[in-house]
C-alpha atoms as a PDB file:
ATOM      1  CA  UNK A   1       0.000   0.000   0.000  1.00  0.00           C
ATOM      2  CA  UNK A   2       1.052   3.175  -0.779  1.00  0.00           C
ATOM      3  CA  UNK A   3       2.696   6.033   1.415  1.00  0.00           C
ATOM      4  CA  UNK A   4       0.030   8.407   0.520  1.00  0.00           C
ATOM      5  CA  UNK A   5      -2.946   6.550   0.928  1.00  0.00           C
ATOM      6  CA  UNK A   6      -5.743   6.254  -1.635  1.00  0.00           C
ATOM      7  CA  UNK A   7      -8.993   7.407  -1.692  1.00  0.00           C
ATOM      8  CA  UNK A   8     -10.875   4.210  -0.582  1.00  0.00           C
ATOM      9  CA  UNK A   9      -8.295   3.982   2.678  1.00  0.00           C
ATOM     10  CA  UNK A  10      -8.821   7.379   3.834  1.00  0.00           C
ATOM     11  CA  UNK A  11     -12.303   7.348   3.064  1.00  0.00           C
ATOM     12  CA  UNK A  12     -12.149   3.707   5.885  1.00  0.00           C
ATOM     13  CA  UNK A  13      -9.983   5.500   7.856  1.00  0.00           C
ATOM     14  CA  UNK A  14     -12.720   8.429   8.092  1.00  0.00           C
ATOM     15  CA  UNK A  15     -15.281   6.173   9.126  1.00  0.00           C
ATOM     16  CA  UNK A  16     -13.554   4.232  11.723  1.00  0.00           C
ATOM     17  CA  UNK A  17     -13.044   7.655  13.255  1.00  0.00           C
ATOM     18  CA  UNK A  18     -16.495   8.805  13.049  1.00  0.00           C
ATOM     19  CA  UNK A  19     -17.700   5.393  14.489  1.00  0.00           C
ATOM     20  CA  UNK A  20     -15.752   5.907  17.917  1.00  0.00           C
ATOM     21  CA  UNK A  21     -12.134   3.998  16.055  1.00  0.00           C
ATOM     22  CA  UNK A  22     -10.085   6.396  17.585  1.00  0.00           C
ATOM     23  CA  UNK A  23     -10.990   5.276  21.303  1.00  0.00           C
ATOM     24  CA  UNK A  24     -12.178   1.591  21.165  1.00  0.00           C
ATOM     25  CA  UNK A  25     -13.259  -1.223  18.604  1.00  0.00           C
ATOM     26  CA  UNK A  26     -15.546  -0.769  15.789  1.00  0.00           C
ATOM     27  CA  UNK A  27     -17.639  -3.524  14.377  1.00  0.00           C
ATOM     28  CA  UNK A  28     -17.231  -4.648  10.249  1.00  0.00           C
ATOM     29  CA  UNK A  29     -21.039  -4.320  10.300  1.00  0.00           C
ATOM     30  CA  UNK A  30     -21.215  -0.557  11.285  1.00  0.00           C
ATOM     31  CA  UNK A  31     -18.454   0.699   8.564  1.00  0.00           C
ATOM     32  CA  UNK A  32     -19.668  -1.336   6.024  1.00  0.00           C
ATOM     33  CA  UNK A  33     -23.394   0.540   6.952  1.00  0.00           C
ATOM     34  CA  UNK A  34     -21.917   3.809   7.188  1.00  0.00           C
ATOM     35  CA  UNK A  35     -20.149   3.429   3.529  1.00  0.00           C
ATOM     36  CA  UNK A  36     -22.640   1.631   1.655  1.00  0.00           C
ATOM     37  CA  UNK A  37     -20.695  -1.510   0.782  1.00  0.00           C
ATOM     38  CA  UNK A  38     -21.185  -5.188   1.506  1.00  0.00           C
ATOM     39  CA  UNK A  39     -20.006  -6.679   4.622  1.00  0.00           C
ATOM     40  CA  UNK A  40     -17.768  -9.268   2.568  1.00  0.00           C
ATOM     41  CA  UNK A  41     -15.588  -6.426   0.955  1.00  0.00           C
ATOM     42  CA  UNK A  42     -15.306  -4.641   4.580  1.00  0.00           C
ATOM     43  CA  UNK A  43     -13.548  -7.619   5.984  1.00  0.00           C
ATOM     44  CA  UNK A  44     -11.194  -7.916   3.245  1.00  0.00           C
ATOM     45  CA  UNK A  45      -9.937  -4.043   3.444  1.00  0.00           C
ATOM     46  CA  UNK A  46     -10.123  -4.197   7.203  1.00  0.00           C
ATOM     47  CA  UNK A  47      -7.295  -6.893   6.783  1.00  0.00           C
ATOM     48  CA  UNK A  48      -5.452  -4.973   4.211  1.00  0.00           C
ATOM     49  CA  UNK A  49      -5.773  -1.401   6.371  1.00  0.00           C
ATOM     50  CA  UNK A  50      -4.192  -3.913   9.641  1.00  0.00           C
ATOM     51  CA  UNK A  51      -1.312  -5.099   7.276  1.00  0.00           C
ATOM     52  CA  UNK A  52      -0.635  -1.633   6.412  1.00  0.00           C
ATOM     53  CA  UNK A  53      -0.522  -0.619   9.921  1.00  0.00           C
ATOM     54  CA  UNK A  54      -3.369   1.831   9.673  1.00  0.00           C
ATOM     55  CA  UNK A  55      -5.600  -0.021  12.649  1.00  0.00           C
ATOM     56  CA  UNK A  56      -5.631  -3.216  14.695  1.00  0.00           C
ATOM     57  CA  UNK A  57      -8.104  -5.863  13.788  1.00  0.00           C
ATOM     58  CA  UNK A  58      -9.065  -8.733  15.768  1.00  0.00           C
ATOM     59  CA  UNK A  59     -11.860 -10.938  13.331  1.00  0.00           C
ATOM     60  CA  UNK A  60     -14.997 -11.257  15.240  1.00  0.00           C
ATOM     61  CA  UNK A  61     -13.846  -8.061  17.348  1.00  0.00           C
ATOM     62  CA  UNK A  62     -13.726  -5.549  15.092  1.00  0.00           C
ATOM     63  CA  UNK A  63     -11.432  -2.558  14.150  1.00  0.00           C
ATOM     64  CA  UNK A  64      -9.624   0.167  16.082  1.00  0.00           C
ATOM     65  CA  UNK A  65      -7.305   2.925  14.659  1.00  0.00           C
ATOM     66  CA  UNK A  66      -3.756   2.787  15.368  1.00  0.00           C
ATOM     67  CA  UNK A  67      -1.637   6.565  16.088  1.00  0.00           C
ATOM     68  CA  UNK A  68      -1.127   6.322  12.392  1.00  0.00           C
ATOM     69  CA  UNK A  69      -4.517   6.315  11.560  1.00  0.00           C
ATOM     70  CA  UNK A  70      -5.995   8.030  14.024  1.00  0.00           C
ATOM     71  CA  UNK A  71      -3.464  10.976  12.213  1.00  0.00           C
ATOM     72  CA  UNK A  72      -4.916  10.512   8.702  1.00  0.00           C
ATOM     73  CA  UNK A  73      -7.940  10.477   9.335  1.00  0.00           C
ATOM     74  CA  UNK A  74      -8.351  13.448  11.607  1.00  0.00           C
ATOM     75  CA  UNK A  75      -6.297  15.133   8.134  1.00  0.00           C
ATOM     76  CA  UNK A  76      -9.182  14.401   5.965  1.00  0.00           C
ATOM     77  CA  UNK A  77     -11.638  14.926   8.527  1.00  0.00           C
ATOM     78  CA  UNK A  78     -10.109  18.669   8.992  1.00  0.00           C
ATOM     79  CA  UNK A  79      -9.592  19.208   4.654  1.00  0.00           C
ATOM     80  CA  UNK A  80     -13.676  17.851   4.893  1.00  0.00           C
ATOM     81  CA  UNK A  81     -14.451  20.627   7.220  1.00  0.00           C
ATOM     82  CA  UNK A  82     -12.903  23.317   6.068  1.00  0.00           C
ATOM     83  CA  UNK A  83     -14.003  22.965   2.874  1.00  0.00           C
ATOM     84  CA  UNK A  84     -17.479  22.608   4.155  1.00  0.00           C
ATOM     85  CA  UNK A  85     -17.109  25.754   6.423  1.00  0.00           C
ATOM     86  CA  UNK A  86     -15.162  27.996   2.917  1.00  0.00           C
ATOM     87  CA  UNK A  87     -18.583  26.878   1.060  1.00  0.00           C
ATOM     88  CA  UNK A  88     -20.651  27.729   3.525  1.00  0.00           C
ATOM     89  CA  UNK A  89     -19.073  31.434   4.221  1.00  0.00           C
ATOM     90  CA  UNK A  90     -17.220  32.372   1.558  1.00  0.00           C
ATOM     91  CA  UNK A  91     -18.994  31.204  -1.762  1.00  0.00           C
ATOM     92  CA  UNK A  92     -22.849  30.922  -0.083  1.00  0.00           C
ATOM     93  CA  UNK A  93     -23.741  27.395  -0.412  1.00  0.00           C
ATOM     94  CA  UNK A  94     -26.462  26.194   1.816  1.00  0.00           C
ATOM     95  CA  UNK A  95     -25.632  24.231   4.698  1.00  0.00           C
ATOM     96  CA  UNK A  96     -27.661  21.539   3.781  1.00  0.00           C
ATOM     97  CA  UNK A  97     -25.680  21.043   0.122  1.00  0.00           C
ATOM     98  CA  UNK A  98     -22.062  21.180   1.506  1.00  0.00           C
ATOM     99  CA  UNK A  99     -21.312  18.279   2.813  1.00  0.00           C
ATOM    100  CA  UNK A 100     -21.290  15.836  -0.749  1.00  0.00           C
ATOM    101  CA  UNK A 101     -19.251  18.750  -2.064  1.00  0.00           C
ATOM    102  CA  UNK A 102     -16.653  18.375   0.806  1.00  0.00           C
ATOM    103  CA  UNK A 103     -16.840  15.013   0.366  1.00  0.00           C
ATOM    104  CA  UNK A 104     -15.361  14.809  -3.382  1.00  0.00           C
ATOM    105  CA  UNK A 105     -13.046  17.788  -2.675  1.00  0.00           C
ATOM    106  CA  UNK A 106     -11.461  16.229   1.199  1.00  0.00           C
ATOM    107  CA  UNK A 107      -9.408  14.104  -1.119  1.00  0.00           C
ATOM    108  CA  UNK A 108      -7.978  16.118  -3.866  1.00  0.00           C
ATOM    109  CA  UNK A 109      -6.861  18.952  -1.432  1.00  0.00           C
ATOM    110  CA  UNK A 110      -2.912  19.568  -1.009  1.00  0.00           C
ATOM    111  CA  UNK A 111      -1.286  20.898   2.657  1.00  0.00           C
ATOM    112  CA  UNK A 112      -0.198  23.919   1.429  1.00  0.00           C
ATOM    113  CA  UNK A 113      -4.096  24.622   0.235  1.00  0.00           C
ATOM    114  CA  UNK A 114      -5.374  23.473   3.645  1.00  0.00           C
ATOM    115  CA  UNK A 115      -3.101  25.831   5.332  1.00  0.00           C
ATOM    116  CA  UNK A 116      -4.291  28.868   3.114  1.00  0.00           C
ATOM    117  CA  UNK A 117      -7.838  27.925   3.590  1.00  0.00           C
ATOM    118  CA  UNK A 118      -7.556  28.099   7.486  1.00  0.00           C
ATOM    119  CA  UNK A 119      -5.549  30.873   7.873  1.00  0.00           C
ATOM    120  CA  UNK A 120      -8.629  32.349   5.299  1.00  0.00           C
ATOM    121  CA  UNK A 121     -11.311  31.067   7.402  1.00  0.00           C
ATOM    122  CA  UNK A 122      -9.615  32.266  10.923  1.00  0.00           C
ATOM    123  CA  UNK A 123      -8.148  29.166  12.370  1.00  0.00           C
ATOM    124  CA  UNK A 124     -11.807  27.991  12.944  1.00  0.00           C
ATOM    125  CA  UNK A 125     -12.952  25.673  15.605  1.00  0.00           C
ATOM    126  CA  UNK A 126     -16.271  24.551  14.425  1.00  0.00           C
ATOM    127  CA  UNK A 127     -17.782  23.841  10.814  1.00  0.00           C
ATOM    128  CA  UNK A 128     -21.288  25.001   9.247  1.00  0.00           C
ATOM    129  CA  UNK A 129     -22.887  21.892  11.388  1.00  0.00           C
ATOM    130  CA  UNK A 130     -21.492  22.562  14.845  1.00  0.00           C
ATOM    131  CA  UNK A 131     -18.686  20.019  13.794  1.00  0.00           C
ATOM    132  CA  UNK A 132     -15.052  20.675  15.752  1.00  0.00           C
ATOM    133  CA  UNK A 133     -11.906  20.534  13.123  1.00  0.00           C
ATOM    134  CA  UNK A 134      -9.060  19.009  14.358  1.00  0.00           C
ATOM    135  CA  UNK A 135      -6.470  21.075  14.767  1.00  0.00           C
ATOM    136  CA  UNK A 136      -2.987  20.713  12.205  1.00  0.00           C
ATOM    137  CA  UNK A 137      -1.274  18.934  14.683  1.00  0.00           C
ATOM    138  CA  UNK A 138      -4.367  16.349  14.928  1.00  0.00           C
ATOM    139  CA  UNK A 139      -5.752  17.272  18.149  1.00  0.00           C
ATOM    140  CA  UNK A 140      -9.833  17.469  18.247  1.00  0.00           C
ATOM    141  CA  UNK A 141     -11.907  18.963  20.960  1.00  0.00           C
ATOM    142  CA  UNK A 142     -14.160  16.791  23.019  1.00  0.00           C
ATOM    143  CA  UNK A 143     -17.600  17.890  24.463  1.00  0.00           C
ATOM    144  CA  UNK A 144     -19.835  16.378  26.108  1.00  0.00           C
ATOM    145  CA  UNK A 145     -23.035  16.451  24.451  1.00  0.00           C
ATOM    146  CA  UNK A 146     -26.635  14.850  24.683  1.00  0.00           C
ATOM    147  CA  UNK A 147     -29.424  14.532  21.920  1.00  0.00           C
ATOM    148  CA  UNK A 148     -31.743  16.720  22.140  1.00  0.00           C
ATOM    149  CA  UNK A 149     -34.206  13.911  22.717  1.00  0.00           C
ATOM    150  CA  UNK A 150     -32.780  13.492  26.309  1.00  0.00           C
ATOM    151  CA  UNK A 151     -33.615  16.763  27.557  1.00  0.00           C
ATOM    152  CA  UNK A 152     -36.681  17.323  29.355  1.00  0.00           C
ATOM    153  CA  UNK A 153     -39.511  20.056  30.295  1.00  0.00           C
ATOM    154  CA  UNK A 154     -38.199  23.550  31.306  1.00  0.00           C
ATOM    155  CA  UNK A 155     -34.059  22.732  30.438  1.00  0.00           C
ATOM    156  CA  UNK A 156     -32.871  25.636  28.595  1.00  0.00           C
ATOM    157  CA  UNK A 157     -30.416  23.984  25.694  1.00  0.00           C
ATOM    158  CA  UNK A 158     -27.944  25.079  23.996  1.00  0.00           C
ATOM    159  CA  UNK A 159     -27.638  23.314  20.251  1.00  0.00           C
ATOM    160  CA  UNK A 160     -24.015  22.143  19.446  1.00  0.00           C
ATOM    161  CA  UNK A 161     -23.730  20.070  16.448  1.00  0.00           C
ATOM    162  CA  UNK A 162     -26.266  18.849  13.396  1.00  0.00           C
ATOM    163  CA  UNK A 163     -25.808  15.458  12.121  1.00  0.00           C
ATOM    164  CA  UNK A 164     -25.100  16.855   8.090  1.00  0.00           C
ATOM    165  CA  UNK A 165     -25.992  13.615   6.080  1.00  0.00           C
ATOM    166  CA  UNK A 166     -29.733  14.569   5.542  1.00  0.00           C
ATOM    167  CA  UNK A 167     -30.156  17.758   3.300  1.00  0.00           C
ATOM    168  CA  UNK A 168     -33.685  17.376   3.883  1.00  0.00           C
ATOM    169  CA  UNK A 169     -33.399  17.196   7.239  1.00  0.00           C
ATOM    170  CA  UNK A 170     -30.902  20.334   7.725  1.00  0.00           C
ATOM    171  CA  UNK A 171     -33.187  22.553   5.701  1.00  0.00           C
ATOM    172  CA  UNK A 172     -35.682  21.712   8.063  1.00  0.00           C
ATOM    173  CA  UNK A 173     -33.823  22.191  11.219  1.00  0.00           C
ATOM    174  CA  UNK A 174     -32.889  26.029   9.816  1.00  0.00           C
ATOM    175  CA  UNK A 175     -36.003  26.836   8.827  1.00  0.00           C
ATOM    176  CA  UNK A 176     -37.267  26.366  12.265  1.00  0.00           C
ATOM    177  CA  UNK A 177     -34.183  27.974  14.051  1.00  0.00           C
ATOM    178  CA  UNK A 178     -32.568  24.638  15.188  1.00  0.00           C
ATOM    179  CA  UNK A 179     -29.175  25.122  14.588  1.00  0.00           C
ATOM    180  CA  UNK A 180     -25.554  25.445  15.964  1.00  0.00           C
ATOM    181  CA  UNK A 181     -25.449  28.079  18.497  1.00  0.00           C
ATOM    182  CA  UNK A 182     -29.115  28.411  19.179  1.00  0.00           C
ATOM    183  CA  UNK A 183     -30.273  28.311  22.471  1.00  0.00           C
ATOM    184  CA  UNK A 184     -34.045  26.577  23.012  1.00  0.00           C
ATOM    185  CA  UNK A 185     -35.900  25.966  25.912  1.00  0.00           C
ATOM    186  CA  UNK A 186     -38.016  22.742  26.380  1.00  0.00           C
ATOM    187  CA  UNK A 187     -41.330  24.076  27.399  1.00  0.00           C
ATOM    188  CA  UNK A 188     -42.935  20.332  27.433  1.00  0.00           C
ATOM    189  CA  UNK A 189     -42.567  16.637  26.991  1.00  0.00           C
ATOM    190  CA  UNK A 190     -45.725  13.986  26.284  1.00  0.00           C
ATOM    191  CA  UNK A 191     -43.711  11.037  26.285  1.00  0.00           C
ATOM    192  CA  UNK A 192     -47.173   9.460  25.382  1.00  0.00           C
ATOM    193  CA  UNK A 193     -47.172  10.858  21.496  1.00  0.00           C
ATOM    194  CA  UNK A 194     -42.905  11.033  22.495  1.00  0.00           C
ATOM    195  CA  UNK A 195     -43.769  15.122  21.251  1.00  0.00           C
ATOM    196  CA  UNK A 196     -41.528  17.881  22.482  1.00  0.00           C
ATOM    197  CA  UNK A 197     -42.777  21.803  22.574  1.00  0.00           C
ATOM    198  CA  UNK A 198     -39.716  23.842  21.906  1.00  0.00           C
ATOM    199  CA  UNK A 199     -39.099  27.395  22.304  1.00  0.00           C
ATOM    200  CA  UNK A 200     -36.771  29.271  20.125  1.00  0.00           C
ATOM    201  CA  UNK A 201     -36.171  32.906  19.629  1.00  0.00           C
ATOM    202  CA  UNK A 202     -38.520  32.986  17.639  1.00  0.00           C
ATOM    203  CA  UNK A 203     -41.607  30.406  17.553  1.00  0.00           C
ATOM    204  CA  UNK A 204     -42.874  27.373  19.435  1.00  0.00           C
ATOM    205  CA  UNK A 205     -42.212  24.173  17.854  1.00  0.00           C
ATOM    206  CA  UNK A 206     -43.808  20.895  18.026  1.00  0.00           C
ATOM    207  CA  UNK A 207     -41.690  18.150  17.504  1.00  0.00           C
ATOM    208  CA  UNK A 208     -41.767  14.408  17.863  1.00  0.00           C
ATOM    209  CA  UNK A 209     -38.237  12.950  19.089  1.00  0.00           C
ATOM    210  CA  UNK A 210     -37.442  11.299  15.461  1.00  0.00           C
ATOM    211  CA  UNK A 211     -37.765  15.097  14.243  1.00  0.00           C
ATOM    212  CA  UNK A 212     -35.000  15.589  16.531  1.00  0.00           C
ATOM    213  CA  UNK A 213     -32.067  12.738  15.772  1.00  0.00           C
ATOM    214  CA  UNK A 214     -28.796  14.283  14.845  1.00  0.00           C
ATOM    215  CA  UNK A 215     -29.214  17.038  16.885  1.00  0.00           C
ATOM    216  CA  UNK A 216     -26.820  16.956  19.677  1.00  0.00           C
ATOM    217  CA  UNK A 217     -27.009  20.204  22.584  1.00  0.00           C
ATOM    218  CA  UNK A 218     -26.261  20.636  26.329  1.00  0.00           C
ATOM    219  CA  UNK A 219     -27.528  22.487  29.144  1.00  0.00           C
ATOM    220  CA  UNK A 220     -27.095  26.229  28.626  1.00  0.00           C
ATOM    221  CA  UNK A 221     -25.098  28.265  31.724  1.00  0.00           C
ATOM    222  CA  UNK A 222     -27.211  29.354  34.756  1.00  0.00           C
ATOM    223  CA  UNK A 223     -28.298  33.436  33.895  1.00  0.00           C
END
């Protein structure tokens, strides 16, 4: 395998990472769901990525990401996001269309290019979605968040991150004033009909909790 790894590895090594690879073992089943391929083909790169020394993999276990991997992925992961985030701010795109566009451009994009597009954006912590970007040296904040689902009646919530695989989804979420950065209160729960009341700066919105996957918050301060 290649020094510079090819599209397919760094698009495994991505998932790993967003599956939890960086801190403990990842099953075949769950990367082969989150990139749309068959579980028979997962198992056969899994074994090629181990060779390569990109993660360990224990058959029947799963995968984890080794330093090595853990490093090249949180690269692409950072290229993904800033791209995402230079869409979003600098040429207009809607939140909701950026993330296929990142997705084709993650790989093609040079260091010297990712440097020029942080230092453009600010050195940015966060993408359009609420996403943290690693930093150049790898390092990647961690938060402890909840889905919005969890909160209950009269929590005042602060909204952190958008899951941004759903266009449909996102547009939704904006339209209604649920996104990064907003704070909401949760005026009521009927766990009967599982349908929240939420108050945003701006309306009350009904919501049942499936409305609400991918939205990730935490308690705003006291005051």
């Amino acid at each position: 395998m290649p020094d510079q790894p090819s599209q397919a590895v760094q698009d495994y090594l991505k998932a790993i990472h967003s599956l939890g690879g960086a801190e403990g073992m990842v099953s075949p089943l769950y990367v082969a769901e989150r990139l749309g391929v068959r579980a028979p083909s997962v198992t056969g790169m899994l074994k090629r990525l181990a060779e390569a020394g990109w993660i360990h993999y224990e058959p029947g276990c799963g995968a984890r990401l080794t330093p090595r991997g853990v490093t090249e992925a949180r690269r692409v992961i950072r290229r993904h996001r800033l791209v995402e985030l230079f869409l979003t701010r600098v040429l207009g795109l809607d939140w909701s269309e950026v993330d296929a566009e990142a997705e084709a451009l993650e790989h093609a994009i040079s260091p010297r290019l990712e440097q020029a597009l942080a230092a453009h954006l600010g050195e940015p912590l966060e993408d359009p979605h609420g996403h943290p970007i690693p930093t150049r040296d790898g390092s990647i904040a961690k938060r402890k968040l909840q889905p919005l689902s969890q909160f209950r009646e009269g929590q005042r919530v602060v909204i952190r991150e958008a899951t941004d695989d759903d266009p449909e989804r996102l547009r939704r979420w904006h339209s209604l004033g649920l996104t990064p950065g907003a704070t909401i209160r949760i005026l009521s729960y009927h766990p009967l009909d599982d349908l929240f009341q939420l108050q945003t700066a701006t309306q009350t919105v009904p919501m049942g909790g499936d409305g609400l996957v991918g939205l990730l918050g935490e308690l705003a301060p006291e005051g």
